[in-house]
N, C-alpha and C. Protein backbone atom coordinates (compact mmCIF):
# COMPACT_ATOMS: atom_id res chain seq x y z
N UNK A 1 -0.15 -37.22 12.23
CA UNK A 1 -0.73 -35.88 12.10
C UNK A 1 0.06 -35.08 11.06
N UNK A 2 -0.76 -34.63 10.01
CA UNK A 2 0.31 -33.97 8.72
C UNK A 2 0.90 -32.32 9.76
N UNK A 3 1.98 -32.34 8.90
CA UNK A 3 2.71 -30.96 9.86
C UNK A 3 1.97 -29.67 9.48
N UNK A 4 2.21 -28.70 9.79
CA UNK A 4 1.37 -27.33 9.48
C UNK A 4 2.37 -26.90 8.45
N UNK A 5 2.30 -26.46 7.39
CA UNK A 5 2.95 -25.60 6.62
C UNK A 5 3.70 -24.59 7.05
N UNK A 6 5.05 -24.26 6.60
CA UNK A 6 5.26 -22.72 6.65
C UNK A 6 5.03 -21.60 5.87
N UNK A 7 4.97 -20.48 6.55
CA UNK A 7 4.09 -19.39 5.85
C UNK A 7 5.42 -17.97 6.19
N UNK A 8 5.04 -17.67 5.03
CA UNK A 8 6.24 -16.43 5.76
C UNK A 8 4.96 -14.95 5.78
N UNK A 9 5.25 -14.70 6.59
CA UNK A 9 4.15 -13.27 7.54
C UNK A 9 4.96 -12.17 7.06
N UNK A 10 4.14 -11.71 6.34
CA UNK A 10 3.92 -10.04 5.81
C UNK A 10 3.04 -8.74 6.19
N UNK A 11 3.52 -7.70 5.90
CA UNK A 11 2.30 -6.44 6.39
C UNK A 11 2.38 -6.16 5.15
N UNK A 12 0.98 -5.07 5.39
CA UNK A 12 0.17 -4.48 4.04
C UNK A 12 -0.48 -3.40 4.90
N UNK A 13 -0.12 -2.30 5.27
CA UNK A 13 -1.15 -1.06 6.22
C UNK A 13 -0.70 -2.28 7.47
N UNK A 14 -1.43 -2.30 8.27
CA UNK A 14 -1.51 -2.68 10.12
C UNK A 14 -1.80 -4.05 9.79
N UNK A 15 -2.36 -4.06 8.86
CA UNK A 15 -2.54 -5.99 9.14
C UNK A 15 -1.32 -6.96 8.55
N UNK A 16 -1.49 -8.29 8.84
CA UNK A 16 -0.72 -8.99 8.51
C UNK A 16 -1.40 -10.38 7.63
N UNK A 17 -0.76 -10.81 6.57
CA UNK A 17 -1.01 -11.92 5.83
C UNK A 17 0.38 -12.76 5.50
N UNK A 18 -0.21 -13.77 4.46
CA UNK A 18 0.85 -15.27 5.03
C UNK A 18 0.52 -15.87 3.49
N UNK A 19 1.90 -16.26 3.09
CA UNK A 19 1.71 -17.05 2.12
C UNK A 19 2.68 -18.42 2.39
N UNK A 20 2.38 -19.30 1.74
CA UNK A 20 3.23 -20.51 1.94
C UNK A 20 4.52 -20.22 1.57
N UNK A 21 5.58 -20.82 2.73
CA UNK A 21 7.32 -20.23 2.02
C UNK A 21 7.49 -21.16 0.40
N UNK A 22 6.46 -21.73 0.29
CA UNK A 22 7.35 -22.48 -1.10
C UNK A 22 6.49 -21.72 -2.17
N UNK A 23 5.87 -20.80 -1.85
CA UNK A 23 5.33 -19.54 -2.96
C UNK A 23 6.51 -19.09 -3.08
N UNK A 24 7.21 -18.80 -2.08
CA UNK A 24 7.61 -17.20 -2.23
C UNK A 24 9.19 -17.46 -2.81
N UNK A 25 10.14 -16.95 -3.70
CA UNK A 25 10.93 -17.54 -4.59
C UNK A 25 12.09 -16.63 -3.36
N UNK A 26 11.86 -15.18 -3.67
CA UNK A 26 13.10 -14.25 -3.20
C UNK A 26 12.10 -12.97 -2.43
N UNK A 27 12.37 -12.43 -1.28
CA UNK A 27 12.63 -11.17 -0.54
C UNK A 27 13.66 -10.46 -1.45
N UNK A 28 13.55 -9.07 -1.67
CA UNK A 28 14.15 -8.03 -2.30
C UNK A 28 13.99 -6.54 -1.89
N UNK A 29 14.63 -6.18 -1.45
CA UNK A 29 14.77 -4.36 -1.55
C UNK A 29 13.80 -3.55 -2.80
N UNK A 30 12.95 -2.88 -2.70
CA UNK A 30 12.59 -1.96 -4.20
C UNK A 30 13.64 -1.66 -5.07
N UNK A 31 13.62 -1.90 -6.43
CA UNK A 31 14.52 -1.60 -6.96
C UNK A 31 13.45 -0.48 -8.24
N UNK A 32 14.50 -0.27 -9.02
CA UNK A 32 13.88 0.39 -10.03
C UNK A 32 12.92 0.00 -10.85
N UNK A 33 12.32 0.99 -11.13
CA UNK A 33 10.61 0.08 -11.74
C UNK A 33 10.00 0.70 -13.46
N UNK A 34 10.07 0.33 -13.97
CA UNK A 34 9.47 0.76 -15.59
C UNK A 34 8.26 0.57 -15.53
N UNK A 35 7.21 1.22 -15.60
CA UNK A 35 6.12 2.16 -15.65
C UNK A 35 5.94 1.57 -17.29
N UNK A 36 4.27 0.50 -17.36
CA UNK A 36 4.12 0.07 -18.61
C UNK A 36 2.58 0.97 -18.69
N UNK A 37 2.39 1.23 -19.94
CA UNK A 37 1.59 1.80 -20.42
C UNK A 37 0.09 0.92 -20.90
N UNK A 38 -0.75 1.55 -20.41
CA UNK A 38 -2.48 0.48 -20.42
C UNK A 38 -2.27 -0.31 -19.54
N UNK A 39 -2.02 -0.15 -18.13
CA UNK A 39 -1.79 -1.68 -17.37
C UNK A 39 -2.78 -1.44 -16.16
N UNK A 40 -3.71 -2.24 -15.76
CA UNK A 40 -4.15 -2.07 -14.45
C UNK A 40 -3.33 -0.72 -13.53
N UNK A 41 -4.29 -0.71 -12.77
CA UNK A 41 -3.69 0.49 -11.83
C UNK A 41 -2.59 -0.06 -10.87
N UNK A 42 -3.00 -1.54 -10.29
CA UNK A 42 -2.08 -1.75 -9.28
C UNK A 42 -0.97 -2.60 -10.12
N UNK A 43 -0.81 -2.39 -10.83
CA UNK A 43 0.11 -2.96 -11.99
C UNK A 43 1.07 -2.00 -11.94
N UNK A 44 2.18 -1.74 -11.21
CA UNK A 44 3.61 -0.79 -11.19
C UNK A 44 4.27 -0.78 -12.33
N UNK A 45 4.58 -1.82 -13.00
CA UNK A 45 4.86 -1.95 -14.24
C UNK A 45 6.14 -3.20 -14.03
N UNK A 46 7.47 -2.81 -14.60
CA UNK A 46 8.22 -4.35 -14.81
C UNK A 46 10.08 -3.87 -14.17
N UNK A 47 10.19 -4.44 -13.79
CA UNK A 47 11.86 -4.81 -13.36
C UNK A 47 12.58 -5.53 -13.40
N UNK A 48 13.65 -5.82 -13.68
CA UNK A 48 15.07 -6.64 -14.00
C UNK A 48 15.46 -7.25 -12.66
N UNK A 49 14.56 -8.59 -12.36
CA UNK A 49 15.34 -9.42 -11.70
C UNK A 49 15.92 -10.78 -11.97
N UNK A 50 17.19 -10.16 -11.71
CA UNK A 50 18.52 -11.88 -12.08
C UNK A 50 18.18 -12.21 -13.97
N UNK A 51 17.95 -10.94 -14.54
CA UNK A 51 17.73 -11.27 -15.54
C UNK A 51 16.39 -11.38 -16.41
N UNK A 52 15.83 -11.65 -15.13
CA UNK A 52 13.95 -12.14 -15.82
C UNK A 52 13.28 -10.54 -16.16
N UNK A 53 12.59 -10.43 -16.87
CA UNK A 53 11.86 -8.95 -16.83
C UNK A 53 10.49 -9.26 -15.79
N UNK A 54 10.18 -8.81 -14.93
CA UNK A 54 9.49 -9.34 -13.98
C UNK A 54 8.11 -8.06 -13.33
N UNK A 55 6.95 -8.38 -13.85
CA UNK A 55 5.84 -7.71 -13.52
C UNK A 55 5.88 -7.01 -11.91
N UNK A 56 5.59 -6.39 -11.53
CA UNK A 56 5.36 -5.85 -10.04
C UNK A 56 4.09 -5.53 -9.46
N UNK A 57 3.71 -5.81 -8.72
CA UNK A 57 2.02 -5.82 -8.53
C UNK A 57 2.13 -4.36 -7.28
N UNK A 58 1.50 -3.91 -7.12
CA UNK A 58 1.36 -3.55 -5.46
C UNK A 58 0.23 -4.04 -4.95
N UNK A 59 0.04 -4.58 -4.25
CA UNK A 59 -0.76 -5.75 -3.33
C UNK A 59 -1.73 -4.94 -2.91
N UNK A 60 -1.52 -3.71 -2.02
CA UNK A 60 -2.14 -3.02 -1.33
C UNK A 60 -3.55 -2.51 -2.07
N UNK A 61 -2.62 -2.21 -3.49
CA UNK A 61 -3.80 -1.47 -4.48
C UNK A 61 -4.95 -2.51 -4.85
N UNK A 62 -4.32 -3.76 -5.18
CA UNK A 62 -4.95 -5.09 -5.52
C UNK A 62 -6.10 -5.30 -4.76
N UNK A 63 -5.61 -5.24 -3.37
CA UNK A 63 -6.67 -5.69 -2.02
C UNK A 63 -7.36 -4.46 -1.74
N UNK A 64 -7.21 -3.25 -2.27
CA UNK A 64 -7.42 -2.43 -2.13
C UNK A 64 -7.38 -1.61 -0.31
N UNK A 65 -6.30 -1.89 -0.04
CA UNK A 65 -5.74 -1.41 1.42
C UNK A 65 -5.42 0.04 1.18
N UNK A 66 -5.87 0.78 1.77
CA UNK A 66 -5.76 2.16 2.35
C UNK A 66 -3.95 2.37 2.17
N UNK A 67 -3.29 2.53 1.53
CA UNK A 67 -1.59 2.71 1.69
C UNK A 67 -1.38 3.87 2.18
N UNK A 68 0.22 4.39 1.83
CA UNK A 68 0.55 5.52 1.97
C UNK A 68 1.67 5.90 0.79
N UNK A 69 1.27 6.82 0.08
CA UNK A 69 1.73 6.87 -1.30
C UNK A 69 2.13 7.98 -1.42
N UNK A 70 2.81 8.31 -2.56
CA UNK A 70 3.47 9.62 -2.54
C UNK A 70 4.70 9.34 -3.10
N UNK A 71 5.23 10.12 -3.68
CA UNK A 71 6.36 10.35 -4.56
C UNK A 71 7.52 10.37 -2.96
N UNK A 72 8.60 9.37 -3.74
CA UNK A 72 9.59 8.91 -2.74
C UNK A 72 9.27 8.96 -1.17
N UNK A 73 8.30 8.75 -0.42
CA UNK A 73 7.95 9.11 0.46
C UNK A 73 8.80 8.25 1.40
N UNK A 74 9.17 7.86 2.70
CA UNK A 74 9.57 7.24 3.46
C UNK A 74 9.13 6.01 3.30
N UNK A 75 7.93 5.66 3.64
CA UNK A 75 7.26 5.03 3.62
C UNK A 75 7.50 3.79 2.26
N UNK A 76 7.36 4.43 1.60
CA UNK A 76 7.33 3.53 0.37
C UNK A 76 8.60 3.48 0.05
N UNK A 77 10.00 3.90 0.75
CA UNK A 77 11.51 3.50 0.31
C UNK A 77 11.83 2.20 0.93
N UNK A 78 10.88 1.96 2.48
CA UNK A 78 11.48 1.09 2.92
C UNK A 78 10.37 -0.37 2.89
N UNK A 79 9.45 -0.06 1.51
CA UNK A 79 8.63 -1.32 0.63
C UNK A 79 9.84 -2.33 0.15
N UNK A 80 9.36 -4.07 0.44
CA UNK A 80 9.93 -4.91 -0.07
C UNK A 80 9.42 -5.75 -1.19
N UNK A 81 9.82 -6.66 -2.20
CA UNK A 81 9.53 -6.98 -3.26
C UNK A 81 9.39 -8.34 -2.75
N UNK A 82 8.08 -9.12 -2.79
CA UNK A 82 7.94 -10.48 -2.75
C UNK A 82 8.27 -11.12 -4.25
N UNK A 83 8.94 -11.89 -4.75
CA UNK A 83 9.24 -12.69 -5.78
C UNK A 83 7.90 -14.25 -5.78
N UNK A 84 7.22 -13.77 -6.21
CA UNK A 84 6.19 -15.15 -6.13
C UNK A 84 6.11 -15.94 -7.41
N UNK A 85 5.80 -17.03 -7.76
CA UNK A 85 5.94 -17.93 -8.80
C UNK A 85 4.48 -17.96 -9.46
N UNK A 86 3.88 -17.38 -10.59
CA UNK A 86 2.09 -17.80 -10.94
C UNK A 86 2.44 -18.27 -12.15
N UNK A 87 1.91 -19.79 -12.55
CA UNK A 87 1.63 -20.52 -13.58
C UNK A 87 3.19 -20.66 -14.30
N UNK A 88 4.42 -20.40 -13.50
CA UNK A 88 5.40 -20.44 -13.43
C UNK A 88 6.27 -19.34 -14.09
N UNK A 89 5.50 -17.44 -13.93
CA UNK A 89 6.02 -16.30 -14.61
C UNK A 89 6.12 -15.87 -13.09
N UNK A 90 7.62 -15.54 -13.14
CA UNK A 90 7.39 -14.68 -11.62
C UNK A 90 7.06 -13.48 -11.68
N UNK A 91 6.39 -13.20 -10.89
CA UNK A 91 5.81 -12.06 -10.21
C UNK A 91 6.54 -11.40 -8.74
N UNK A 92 6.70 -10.14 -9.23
CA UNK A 92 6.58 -9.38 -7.58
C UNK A 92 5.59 -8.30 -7.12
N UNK A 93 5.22 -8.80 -5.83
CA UNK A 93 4.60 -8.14 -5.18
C UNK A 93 5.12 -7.37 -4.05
N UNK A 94 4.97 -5.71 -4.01
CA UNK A 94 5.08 -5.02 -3.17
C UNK A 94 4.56 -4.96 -1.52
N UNK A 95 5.19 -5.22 -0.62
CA UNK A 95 4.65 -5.03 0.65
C UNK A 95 5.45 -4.34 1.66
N UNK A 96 4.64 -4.04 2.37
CA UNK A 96 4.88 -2.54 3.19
C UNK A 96 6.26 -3.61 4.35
N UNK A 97 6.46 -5.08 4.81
CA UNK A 97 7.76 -5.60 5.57
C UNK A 97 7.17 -7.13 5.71
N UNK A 98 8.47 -8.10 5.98
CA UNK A 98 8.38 -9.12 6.03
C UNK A 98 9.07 -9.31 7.51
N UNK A 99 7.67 -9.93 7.87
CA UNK A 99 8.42 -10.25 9.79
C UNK A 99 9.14 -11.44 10.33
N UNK A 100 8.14 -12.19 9.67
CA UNK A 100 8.74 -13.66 9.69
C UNK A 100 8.19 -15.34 9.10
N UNK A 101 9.16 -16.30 9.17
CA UNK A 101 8.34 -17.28 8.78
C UNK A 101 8.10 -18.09 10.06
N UNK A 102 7.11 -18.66 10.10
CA UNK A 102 6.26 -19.58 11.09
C UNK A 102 5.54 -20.72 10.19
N UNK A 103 5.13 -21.70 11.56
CA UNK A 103 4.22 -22.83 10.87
C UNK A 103 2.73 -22.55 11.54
N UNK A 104 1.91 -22.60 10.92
CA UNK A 104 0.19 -22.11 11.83
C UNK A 104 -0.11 -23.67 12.13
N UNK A 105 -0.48 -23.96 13.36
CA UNK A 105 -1.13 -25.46 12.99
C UNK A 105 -2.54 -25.30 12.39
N UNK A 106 -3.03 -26.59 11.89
CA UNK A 106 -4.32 -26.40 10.82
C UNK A 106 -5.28 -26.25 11.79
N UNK A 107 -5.76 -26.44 13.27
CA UNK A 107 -6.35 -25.97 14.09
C UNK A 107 -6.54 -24.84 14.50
N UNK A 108 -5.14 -23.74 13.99
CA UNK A 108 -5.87 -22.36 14.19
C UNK A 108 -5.66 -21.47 12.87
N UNK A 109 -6.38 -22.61 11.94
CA UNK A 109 -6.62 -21.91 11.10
C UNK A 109 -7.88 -21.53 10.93
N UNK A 110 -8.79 -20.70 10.63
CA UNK A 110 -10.38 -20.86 10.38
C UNK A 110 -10.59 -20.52 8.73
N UNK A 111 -11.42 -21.32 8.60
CA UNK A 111 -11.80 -21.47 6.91
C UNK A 111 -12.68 -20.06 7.08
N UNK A 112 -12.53 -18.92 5.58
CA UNK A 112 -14.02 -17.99 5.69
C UNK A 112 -14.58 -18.52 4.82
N UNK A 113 -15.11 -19.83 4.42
CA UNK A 113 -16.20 -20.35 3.41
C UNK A 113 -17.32 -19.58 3.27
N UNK A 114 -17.71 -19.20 4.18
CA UNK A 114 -19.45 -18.59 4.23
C UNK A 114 -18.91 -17.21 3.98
N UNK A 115 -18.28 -16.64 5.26
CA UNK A 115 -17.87 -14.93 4.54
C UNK A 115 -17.20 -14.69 3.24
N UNK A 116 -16.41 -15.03 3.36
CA UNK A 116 -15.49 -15.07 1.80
C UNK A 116 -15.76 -15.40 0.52
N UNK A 117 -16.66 -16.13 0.03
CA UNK A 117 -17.32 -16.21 -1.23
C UNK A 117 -18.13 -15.55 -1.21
N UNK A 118 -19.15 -15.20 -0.38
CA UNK A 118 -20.26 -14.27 -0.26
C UNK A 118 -19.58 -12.73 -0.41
N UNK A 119 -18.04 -12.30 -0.04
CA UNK A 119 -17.53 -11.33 -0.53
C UNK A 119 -16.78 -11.15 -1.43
N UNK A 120 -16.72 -11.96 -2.14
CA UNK A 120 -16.05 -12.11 -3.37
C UNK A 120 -14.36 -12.36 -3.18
N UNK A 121 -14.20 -13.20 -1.84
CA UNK A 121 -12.46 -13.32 -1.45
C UNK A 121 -12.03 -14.50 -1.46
N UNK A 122 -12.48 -15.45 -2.36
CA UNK A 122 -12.21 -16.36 -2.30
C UNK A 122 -10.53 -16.93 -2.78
N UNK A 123 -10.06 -15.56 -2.65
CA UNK A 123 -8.25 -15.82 -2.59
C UNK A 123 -7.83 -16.11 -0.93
N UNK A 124 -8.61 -15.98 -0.42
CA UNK A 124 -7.98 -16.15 0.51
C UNK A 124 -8.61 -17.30 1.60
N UNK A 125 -7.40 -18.17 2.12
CA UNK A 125 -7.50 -19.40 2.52
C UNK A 125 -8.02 -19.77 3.92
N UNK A 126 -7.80 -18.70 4.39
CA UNK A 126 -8.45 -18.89 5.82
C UNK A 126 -7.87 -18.05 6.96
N UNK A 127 -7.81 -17.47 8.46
CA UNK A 127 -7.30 -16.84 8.76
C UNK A 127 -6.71 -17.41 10.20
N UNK A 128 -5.36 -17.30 9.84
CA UNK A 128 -4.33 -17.90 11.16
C UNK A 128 -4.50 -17.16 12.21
N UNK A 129 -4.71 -17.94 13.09
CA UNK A 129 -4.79 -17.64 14.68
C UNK A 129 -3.54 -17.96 15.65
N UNK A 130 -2.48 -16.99 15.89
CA UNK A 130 -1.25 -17.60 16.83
C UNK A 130 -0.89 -16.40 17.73
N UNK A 131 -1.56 -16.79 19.36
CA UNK A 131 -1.33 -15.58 20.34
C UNK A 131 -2.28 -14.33 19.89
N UNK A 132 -2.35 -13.59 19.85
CA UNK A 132 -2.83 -12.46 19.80
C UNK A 132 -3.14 -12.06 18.47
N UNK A 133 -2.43 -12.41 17.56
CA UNK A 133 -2.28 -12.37 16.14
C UNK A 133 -3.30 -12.51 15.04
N UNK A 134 -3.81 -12.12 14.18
CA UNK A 134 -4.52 -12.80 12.75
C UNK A 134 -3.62 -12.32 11.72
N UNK A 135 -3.87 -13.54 11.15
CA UNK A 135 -2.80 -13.53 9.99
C UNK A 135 -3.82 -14.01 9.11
N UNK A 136 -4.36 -13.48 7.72
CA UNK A 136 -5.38 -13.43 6.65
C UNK A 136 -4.02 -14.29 5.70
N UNK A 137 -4.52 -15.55 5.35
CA UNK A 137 -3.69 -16.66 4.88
C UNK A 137 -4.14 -16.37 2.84
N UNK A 138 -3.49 -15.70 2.14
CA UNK A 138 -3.83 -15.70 0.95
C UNK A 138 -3.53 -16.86 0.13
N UNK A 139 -4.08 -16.78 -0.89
CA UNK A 139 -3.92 -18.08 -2.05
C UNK A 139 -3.78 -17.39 -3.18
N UNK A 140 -2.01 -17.03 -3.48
CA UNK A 140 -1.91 -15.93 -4.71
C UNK A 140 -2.55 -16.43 -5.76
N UNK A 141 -2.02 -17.86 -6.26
CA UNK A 141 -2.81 -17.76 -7.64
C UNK A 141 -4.46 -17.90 -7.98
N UNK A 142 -5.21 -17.80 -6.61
CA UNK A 142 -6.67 -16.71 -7.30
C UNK A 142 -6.33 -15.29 -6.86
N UNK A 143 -5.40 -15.09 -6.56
CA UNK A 143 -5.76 -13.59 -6.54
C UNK A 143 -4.90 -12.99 -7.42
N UNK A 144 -4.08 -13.26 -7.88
CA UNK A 144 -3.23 -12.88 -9.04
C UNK A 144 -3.44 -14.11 -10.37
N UNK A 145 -3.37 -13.10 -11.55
CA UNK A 145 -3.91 -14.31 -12.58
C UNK A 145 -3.34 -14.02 -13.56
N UNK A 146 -1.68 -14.16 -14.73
CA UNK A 146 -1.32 -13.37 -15.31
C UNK A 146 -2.09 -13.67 -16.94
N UNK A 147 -3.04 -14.39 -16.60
CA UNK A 147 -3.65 -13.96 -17.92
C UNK A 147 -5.07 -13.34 -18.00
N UNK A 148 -5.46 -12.59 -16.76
CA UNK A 148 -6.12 -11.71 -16.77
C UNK A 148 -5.17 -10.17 -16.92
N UNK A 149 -4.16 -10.09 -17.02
CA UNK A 149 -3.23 -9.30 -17.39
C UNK A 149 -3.05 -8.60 -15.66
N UNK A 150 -2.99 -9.95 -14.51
CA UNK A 150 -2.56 -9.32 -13.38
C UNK A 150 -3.96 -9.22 -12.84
């Protein structure tokens, strides 16, 4: 029986999503952010990590999740930086906390084939079922594309 993947579980507003841990490069604190000019909206702009100049997405805006925004607000001090790998330029993505990593078995996963292309979400892989929980399983690189400029 192949093993279930691990996924490390994130929030975005009240819900929770999951990417595979071998997406995800580094967890990070917000750090300072340079503000690029003509860039998508959910495009924050770029930051200095370990050297790399490194794009910043905010996810929320992307998926278009209801946030909570505002100049230094609470809320958005205690946002973390996902370090994700696309077509091998890292990327970070903003999310509201990281809870934990787990393995979903592939039995409670459910495919949205029929809903999800019919809504145009075909980033996303299916939705984990563990206890009480849904966890909306994304597939960054369709949903992030850095040569659609993000």
């Amino acid at each position: 029986m192949e093993e279930a993947p691990k996924m490390v579980v994130f929030r975005l507003g009240p819900n929770e999503y999951a990417l595979k841990v071998d997406e995800v490069r580094e967890v990070l604190k917000l750090q300072d952010i340079t503000a690029l000019p003509n860039s998508p909206d959910y495009v924050i702009g770029v930051t200095n990590i370990r050297g790399e100049i490194t794009p910043i997405i905010d996810l929320r805006k992307k998926l278009n999740i209801p946030g909570y925004y505002g100049e230094d607000s609470e809320r958005d001090k205690e946002m973390l930086v996902m370090v994700v790998e696309i077509d091998g330029v890292p990327v970070g993505i903003l999310v509201d906390g990281v809870s934990d990593v787990i393995q979903i078995p592939k039995e409670n996963i459910e495919k949205v084939d029929g809903v999800g292309n019919n809504m145009g979400v075909d980033y996303i892989e299916g939705i984990g079922k563990i206890d009480n929980r849904l966890i909306i399983i994304l597939n960054i690189n369709k949903l992030i594309k850095p040569q659609e400029g993000f």
